[in-house]
Protein backbone atom coordinates (compact mmCIF):
# COMPACT_ATOMS: atom_id res chain seq x y z
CA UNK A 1 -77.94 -30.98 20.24
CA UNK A 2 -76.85 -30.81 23.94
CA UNK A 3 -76.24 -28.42 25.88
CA UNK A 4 -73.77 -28.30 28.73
CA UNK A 5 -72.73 -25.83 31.41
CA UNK A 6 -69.62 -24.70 32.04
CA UNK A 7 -67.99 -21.83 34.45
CA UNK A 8 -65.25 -19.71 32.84
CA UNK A 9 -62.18 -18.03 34.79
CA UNK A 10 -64.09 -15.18 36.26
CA UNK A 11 -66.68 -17.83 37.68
CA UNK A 12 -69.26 -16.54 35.03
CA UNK A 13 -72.04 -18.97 34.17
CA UNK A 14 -71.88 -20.24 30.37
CA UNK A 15 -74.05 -22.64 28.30
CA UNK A 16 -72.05 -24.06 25.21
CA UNK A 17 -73.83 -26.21 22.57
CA UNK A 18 -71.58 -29.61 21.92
CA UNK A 19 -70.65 -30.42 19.03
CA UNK A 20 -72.09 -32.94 17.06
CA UNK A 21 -69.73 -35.71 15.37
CA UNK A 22 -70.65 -34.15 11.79
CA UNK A 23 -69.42 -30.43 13.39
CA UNK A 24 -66.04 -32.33 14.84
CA UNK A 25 -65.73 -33.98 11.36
CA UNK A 26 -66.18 -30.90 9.19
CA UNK A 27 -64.05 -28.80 11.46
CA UNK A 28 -61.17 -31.02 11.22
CA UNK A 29 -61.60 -32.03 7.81
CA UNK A 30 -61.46 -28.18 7.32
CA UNK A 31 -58.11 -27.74 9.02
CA UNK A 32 -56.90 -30.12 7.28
CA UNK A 33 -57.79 -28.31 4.02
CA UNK A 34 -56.22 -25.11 4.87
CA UNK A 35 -52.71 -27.54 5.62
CA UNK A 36 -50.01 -27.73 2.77
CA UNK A 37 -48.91 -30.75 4.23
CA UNK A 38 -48.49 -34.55 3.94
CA UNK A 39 -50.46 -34.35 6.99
CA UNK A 40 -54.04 -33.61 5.00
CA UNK A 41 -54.52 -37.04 5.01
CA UNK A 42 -53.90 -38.39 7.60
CA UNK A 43 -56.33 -35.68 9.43
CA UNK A 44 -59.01 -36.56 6.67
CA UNK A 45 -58.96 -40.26 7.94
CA UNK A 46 -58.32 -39.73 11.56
CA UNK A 47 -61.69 -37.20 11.01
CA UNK A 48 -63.72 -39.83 9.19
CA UNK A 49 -62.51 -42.55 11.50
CA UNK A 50 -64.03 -40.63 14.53
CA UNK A 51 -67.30 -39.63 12.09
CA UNK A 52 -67.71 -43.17 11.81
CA UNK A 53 -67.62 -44.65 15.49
CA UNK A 54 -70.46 -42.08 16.42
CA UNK A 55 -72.55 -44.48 14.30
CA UNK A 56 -73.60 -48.11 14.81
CA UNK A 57 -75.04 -48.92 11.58
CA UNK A 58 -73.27 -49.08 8.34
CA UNK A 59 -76.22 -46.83 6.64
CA UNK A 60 -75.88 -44.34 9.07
CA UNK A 61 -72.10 -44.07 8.47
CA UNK A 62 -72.87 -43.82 5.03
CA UNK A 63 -75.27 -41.27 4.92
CA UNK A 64 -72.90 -39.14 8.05
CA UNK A 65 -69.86 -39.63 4.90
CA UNK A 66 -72.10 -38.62 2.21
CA UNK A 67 -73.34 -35.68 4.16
CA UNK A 68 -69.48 -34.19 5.38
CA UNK A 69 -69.08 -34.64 1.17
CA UNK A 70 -71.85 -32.87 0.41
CA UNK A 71 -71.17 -30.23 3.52
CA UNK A 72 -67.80 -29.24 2.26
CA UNK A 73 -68.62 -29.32 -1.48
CA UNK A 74 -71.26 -26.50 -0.84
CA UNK A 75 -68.94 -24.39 0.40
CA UNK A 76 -67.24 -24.79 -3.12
CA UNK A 77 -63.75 -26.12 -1.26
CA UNK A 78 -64.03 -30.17 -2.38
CA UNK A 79 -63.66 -29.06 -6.08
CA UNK A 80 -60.94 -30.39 -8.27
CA UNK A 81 -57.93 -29.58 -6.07
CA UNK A 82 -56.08 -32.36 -4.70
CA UNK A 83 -57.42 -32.24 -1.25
CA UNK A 84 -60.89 -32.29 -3.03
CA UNK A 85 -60.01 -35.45 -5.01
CA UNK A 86 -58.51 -36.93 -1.57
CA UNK A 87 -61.45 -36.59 0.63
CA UNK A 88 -63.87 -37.62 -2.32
CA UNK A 89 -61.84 -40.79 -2.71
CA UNK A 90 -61.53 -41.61 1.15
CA UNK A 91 -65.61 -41.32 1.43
CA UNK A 92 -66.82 -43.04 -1.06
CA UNK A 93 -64.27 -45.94 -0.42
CA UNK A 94 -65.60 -46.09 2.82
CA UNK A 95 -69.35 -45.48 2.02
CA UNK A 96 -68.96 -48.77 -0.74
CA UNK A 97 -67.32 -50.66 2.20
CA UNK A 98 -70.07 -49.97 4.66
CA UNK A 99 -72.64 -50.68 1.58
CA UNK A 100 -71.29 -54.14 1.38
CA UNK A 101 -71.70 -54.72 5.12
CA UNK A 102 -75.45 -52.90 5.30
């Protein structure tokens, strides 16, 4: 993981660890969890969407989907709530499309 540097406001030195595309993923995805909204999924697939352009090859993007699945089941949140049923249908739709393609 990469490290930048970066100066805040009172010109103090810091060193912040980027985020990987799985962190960006999982954060939004988990945002999106905690929304009542209609808006859940559209942040689900504008998350995934961004998960999957960090990868060039379909079984990378497949195993990035499987593991954001598998990241935010653990934490017991996929489940059978709606929002679980929504993000498990979104991934593995797009995990068999990039199978086809692999």
């Amino acid at each position: 993981m990469a490290l930048h540097q970066t100066v805040d406001k009172d010109n103090h030195m810091l060193i912040v660890q980027a985020m990987t595309p799985m962190r960006q993923c999982l954060r939004k995805v988990d945002h999106a969890s905690a929304s009542a909204d209609s808006a859940a999924g559209t942040c689900i697939v504008e998350a995934l969407n961004e998960l999957e352009s960090a990868y060039r090859r379909p079984s990378e993007r497949i195993v990035a989907l499987e593991a954001v699945l598998h990241e935010f089941d653990r934490g017991g949140r996929v489940g059978e709530t709606a929002f679980g049923r929504l993000l498990r249908i979104n991934v593995e739709r797009r995990q068999n499309k990039w199978a086809r393609r692999a």
